[in-house]
PDB file of N, CA and C in Angstrom:
ATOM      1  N   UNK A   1     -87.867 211.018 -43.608  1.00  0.00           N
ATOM      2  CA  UNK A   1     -86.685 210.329 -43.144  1.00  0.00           C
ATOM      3  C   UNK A   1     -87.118 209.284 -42.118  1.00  0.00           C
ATOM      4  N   UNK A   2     -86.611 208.430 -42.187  1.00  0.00           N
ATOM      5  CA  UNK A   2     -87.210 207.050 -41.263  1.00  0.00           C
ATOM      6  C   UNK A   2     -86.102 206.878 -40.290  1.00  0.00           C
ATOM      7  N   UNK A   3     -86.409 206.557 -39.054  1.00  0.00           N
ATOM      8  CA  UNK A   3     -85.898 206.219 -37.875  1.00  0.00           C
ATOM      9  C   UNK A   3     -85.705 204.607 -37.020  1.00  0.00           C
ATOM     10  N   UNK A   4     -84.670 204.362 -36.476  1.00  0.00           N
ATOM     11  CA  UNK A   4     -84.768 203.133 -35.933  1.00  0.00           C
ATOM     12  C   UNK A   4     -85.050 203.414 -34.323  1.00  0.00           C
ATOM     13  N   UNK A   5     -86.279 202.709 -33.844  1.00  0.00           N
ATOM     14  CA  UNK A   5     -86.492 202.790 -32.587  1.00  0.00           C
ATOM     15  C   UNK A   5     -86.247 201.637 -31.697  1.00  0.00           C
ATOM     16  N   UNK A   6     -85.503 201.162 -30.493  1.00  0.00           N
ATOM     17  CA  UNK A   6     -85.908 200.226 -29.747  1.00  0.00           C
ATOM     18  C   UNK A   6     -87.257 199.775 -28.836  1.00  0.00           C
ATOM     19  N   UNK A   7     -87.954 198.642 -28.601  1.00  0.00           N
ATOM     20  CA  UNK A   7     -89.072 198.775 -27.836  1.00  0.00           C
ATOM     21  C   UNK A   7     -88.982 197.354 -27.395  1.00  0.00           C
ATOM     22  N   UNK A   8     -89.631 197.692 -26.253  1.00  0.00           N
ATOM     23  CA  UNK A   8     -90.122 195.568 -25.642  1.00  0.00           C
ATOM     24  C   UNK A   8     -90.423 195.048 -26.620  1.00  0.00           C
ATOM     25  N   UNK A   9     -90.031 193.908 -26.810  1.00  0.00           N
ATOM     26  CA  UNK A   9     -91.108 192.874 -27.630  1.00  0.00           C
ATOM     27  C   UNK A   9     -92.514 192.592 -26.869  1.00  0.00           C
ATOM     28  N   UNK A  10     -92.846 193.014 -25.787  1.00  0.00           N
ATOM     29  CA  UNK A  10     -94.233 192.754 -25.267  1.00  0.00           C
ATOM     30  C   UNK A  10     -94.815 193.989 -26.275  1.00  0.00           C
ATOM     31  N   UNK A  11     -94.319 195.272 -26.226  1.00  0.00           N
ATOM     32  CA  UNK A  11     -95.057 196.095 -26.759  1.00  0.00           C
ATOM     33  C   UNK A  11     -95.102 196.037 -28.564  1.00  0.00           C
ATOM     34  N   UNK A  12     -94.069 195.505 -29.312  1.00  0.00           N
ATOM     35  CA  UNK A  12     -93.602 195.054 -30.410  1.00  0.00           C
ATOM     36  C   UNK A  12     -94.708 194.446 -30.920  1.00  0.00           C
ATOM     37  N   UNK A  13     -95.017 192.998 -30.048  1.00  0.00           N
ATOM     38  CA  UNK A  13     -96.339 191.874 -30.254  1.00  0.00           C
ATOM     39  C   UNK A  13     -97.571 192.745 -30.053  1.00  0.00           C
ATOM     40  N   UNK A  14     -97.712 193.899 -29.821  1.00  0.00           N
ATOM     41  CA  UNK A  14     -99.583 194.952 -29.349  1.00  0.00           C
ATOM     42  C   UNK A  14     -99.422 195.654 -30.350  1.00  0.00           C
ATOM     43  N   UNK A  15     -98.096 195.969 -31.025  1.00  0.00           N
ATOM     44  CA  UNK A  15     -97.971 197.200 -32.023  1.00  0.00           C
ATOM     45  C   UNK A  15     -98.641 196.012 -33.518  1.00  0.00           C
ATOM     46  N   UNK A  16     -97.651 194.915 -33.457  1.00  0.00           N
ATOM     47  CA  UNK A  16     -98.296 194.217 -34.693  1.00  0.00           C
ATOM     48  C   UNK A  16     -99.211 193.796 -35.015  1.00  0.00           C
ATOM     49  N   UNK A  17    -100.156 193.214 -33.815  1.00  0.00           N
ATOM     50  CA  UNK A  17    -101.539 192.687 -33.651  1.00  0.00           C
ATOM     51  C   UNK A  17    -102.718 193.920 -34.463  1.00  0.00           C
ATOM     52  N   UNK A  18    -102.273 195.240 -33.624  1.00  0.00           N
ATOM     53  CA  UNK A  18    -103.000 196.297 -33.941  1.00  0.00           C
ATOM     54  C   UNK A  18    -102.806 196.214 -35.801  1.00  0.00           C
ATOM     55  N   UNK A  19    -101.673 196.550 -35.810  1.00  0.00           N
ATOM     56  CA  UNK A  19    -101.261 196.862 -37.186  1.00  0.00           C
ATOM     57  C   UNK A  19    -101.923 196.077 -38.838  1.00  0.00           C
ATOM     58  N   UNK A  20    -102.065 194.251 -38.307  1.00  0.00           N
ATOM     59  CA  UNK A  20    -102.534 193.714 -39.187  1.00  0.00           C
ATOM     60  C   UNK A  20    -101.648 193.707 -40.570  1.00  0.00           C
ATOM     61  N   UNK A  21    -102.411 193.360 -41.522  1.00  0.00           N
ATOM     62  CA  UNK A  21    -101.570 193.297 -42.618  1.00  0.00           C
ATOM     63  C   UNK A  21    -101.559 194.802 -43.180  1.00  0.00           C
ATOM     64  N   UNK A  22    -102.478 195.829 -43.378  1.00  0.00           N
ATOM     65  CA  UNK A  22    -103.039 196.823 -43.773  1.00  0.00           C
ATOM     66  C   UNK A  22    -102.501 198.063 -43.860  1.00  0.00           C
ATOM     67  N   UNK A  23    -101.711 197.769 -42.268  1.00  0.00           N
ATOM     68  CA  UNK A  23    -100.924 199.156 -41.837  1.00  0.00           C
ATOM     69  C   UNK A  23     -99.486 199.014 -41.837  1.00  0.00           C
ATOM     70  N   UNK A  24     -99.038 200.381 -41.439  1.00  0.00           N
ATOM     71  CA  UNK A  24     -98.000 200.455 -41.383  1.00  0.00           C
ATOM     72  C   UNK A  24     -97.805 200.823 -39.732  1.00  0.00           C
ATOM     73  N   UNK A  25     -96.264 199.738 -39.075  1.00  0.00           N
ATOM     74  CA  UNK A  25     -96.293 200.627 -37.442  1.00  0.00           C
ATOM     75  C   UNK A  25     -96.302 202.005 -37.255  1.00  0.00           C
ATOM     76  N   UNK A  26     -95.645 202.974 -38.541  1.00  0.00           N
ATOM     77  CA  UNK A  26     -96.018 204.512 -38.833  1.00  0.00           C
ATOM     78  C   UNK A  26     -97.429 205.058 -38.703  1.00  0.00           C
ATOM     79  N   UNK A  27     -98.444 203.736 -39.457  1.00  0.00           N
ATOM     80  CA  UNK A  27     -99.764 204.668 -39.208  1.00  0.00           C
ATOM     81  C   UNK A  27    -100.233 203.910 -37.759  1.00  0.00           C
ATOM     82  N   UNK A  28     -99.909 202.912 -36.966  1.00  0.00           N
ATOM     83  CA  UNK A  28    -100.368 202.679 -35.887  1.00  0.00           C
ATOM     84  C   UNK A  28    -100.130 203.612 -34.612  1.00  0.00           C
ATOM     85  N   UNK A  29     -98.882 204.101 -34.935  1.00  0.00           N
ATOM     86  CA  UNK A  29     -98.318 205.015 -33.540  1.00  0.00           C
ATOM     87  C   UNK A  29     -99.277 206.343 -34.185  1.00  0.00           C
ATOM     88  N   UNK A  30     -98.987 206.671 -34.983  1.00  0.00           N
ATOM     89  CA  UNK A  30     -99.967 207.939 -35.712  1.00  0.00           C
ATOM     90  C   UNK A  30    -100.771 208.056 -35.202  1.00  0.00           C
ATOM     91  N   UNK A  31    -101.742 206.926 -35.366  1.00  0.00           N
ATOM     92  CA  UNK A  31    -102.830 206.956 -35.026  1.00  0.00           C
ATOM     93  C   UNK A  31    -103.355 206.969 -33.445  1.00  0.00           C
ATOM     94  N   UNK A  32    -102.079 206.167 -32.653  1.00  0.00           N
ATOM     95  CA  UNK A  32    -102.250 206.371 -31.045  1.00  0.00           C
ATOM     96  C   UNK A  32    -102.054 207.562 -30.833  1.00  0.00           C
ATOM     97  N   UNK A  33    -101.026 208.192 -31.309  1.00  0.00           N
ATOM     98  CA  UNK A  33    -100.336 210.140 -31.009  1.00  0.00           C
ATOM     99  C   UNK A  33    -101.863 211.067 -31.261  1.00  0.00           C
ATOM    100  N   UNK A  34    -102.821 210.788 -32.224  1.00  0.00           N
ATOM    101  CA  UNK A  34    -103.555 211.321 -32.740  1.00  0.00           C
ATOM    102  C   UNK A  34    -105.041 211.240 -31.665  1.00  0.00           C
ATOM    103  N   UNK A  35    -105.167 210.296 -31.172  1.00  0.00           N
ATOM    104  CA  UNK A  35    -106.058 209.631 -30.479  1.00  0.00           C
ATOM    105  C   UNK A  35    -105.640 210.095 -28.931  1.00  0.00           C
ATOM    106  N   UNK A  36    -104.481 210.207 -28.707  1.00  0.00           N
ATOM    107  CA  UNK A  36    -103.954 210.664 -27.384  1.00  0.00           C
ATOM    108  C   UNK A  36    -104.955 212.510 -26.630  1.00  0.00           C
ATOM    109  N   UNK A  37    -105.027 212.947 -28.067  1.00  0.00           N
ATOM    110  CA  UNK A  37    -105.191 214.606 -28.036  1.00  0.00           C
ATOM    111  C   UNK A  37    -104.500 215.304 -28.455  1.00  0.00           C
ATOM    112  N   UNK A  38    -104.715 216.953 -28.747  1.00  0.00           N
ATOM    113  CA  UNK A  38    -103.182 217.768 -28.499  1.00  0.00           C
ATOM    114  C   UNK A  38    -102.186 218.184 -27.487  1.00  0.00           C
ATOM    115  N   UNK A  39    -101.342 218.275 -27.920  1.00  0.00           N
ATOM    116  CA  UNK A  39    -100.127 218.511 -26.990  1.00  0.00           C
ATOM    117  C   UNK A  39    -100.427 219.487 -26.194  1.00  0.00           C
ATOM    118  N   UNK A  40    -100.543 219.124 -24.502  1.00  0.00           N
ATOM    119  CA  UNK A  40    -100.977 220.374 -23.686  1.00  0.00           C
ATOM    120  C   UNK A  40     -99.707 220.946 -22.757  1.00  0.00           C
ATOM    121  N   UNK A  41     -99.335 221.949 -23.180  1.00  0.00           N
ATOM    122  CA  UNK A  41     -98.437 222.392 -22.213  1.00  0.00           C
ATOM    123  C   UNK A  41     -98.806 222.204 -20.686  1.00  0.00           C
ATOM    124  N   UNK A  42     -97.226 222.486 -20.447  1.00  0.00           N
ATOM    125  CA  UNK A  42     -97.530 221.900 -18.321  1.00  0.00           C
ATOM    126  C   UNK A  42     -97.715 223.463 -18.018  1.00  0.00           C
ATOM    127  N   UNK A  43     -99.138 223.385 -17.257  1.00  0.00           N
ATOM    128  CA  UNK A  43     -99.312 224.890 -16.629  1.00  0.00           C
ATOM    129  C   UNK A  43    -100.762 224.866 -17.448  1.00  0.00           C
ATOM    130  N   UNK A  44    -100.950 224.532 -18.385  1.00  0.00           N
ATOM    131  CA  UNK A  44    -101.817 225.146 -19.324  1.00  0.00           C
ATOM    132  C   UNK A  44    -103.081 225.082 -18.584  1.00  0.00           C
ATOM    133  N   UNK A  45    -103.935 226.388 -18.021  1.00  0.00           N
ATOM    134  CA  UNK A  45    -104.977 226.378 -17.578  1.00  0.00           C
ATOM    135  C   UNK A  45    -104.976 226.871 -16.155  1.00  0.00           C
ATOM    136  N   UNK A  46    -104.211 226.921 -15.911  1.00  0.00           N
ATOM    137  CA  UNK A  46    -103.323 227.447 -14.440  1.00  0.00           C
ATOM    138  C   UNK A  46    -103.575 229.386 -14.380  1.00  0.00           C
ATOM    139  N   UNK A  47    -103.370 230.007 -15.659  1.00  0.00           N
ATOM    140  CA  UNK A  47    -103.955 231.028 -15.276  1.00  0.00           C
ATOM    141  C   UNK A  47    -105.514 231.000 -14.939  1.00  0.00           C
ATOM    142  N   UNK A  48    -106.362 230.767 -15.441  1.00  0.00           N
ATOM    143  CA  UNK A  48    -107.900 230.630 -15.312  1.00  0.00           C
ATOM    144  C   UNK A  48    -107.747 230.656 -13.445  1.00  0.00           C
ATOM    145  N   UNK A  49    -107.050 230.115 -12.906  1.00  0.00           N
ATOM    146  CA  UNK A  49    -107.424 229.655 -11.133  1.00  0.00           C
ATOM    147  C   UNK A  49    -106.536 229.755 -10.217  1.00  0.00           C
ATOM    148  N   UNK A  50    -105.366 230.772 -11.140  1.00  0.00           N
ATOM    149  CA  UNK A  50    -104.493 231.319 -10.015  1.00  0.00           C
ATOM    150  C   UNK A  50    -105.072 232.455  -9.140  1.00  0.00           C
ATOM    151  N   UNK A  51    -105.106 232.651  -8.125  1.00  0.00           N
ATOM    152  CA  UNK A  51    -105.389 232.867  -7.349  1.00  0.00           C
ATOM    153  C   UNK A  51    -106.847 232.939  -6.783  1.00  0.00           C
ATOM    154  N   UNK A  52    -107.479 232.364  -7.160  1.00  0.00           N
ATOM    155  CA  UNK A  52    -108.976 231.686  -6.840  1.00  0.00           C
ATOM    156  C   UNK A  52    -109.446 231.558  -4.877  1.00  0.00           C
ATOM    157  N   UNK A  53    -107.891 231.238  -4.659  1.00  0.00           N
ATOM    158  CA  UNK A  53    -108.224 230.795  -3.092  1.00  0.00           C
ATOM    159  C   UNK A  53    -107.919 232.203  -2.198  1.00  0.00           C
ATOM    160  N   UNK A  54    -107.676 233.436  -2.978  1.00  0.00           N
ATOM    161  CA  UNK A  54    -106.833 234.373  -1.397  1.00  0.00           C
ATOM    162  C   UNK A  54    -107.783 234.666  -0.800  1.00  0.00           C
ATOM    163  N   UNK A  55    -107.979 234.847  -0.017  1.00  0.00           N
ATOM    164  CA  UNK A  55    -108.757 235.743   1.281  1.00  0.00           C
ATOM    165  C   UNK A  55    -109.303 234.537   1.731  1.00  0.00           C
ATOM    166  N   UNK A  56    -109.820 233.330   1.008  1.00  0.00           N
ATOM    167  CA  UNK A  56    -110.250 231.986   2.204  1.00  0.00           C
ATOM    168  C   UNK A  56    -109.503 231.404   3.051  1.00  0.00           C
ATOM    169  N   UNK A  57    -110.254 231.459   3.966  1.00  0.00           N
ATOM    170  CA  UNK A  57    -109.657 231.696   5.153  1.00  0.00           C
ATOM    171  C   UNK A  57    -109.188 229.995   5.725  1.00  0.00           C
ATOM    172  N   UNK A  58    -109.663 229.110   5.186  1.00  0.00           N
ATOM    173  CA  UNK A  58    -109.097 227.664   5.024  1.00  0.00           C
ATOM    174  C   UNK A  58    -107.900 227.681   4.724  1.00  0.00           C
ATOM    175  N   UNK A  59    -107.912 228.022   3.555  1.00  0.00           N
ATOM    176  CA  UNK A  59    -106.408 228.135   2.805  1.00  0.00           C
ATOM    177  C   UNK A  59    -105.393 229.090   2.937  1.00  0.00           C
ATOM    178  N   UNK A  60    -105.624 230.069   3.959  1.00  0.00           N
ATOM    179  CA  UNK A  60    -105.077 231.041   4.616  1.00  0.00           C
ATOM    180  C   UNK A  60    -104.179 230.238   5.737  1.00  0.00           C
ATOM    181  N   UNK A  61    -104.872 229.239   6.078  1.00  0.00           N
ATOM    182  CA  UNK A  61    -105.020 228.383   7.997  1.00  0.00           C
ATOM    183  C   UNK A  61    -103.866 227.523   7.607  1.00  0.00           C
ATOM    184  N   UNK A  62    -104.257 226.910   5.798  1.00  0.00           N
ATOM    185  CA  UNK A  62    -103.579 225.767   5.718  1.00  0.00           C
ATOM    186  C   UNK A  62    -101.920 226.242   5.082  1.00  0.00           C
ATOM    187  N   UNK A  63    -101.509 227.484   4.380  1.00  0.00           N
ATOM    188  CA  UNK A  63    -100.614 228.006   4.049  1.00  0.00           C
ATOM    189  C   UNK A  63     -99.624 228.105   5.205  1.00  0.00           C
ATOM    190  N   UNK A  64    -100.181 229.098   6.057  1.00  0.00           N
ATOM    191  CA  UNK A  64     -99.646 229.375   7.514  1.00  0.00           C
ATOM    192  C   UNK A  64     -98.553 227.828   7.805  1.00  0.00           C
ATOM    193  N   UNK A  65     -99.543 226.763   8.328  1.00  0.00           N
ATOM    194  CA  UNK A  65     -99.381 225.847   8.680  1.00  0.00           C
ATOM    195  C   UNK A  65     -98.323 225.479   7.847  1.00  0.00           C
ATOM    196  N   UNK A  66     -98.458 225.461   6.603  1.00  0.00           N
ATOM    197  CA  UNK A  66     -97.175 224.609   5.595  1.00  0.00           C
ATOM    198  C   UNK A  66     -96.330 225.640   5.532  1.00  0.00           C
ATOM    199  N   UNK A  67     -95.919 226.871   5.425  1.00  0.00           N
ATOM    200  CA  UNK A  67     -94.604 227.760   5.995  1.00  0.00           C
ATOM    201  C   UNK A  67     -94.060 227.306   7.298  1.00  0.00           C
ATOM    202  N   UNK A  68     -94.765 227.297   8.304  1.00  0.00           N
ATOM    203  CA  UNK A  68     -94.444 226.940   9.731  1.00  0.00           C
ATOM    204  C   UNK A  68     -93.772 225.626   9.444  1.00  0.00           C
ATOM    205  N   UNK A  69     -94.088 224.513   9.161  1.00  0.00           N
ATOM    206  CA  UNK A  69     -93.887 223.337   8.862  1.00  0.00           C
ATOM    207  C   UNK A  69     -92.266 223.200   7.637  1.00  0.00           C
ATOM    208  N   UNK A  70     -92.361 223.736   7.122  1.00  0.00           N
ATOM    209  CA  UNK A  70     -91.158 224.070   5.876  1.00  0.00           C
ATOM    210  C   UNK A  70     -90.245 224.885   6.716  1.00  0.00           C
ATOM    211  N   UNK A  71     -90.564 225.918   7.225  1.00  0.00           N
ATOM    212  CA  UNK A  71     -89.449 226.469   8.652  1.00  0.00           C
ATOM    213  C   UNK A  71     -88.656 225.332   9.307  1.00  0.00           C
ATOM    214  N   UNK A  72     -89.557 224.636   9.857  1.00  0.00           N
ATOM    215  CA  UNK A  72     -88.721 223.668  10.740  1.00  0.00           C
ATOM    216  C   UNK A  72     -88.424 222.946  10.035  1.00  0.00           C
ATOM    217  N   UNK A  73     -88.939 221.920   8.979  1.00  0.00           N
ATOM    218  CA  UNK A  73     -88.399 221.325   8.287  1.00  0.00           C
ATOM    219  C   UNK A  73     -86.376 221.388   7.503  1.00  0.00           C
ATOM    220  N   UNK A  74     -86.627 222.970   7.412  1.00  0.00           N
ATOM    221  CA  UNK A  74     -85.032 223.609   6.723  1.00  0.00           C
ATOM    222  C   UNK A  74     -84.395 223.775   7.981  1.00  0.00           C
ATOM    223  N   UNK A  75     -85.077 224.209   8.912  1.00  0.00           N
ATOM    224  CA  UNK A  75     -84.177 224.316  10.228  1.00  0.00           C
ATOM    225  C   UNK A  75     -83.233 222.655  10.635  1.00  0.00           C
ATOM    226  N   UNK A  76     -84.050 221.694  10.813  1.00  0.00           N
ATOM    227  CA  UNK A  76     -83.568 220.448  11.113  1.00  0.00           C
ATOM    228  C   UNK A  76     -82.458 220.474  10.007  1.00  0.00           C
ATOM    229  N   UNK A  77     -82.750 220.311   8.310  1.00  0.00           N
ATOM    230  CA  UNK A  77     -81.839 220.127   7.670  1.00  0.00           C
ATOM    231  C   UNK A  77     -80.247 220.873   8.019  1.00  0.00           C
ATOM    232  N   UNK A  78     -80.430 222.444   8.027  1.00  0.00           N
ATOM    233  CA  UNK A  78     -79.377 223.466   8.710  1.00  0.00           C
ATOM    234  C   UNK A  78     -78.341 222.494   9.540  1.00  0.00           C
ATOM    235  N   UNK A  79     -79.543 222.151  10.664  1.00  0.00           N
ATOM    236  CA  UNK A  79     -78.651 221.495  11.560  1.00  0.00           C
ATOM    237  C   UNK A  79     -77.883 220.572  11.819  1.00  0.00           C
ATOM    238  N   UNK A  80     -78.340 219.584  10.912  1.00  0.00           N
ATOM    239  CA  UNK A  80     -77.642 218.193  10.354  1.00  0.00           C
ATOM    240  C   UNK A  80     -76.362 218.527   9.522  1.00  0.00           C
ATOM    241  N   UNK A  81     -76.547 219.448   8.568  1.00  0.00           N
ATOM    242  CA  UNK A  81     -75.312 220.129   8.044  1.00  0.00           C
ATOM    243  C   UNK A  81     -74.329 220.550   8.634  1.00  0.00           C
ATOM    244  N   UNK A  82     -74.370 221.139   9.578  1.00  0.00           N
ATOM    245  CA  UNK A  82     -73.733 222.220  10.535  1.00  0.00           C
ATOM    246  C   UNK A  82     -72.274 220.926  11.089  1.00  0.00           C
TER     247      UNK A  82
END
């Protein structure tokens, strides 16, 4: 089933150049989608290095600090509300 898409004509004029007489804009985007990689989910790899940092004591220092910081941060907001 074929689709109508809108696009810049800046990008219109890069799609046809590519395309030539030969292709089709079907096999040009194809071929960019294809060339891009596979589709990686958001997160993907995130287990491997969750929790990598506990007990360092950097990132212990720097957590602290960004709770403390997010405290006051919601506190000010509270108060502006109020």
């Amino acid at each position: 089933m074929a689709k109508t898409i809108m696009i810049a004509d800046r990008i219109y004029e890069e799609l046809r150049k590519i395309k030539g007489k030969d292709k089709s804009f079907t096999d040009v985007i194809a071929e960019a989608l294809e060339a891009s990689g596979p589709k990686k989910k958001l997160g993907a790899g995130l287990k491997e290095v969750a929790g990598i940092l506990e007990g360092d004591t950097e990132y212990d220092e720097v957590m602290r600090w960004s709770k403390k910081m997010w405290k006051k941060s919601d506190e000010k907001i509270w108060k502006m509300l109020r």
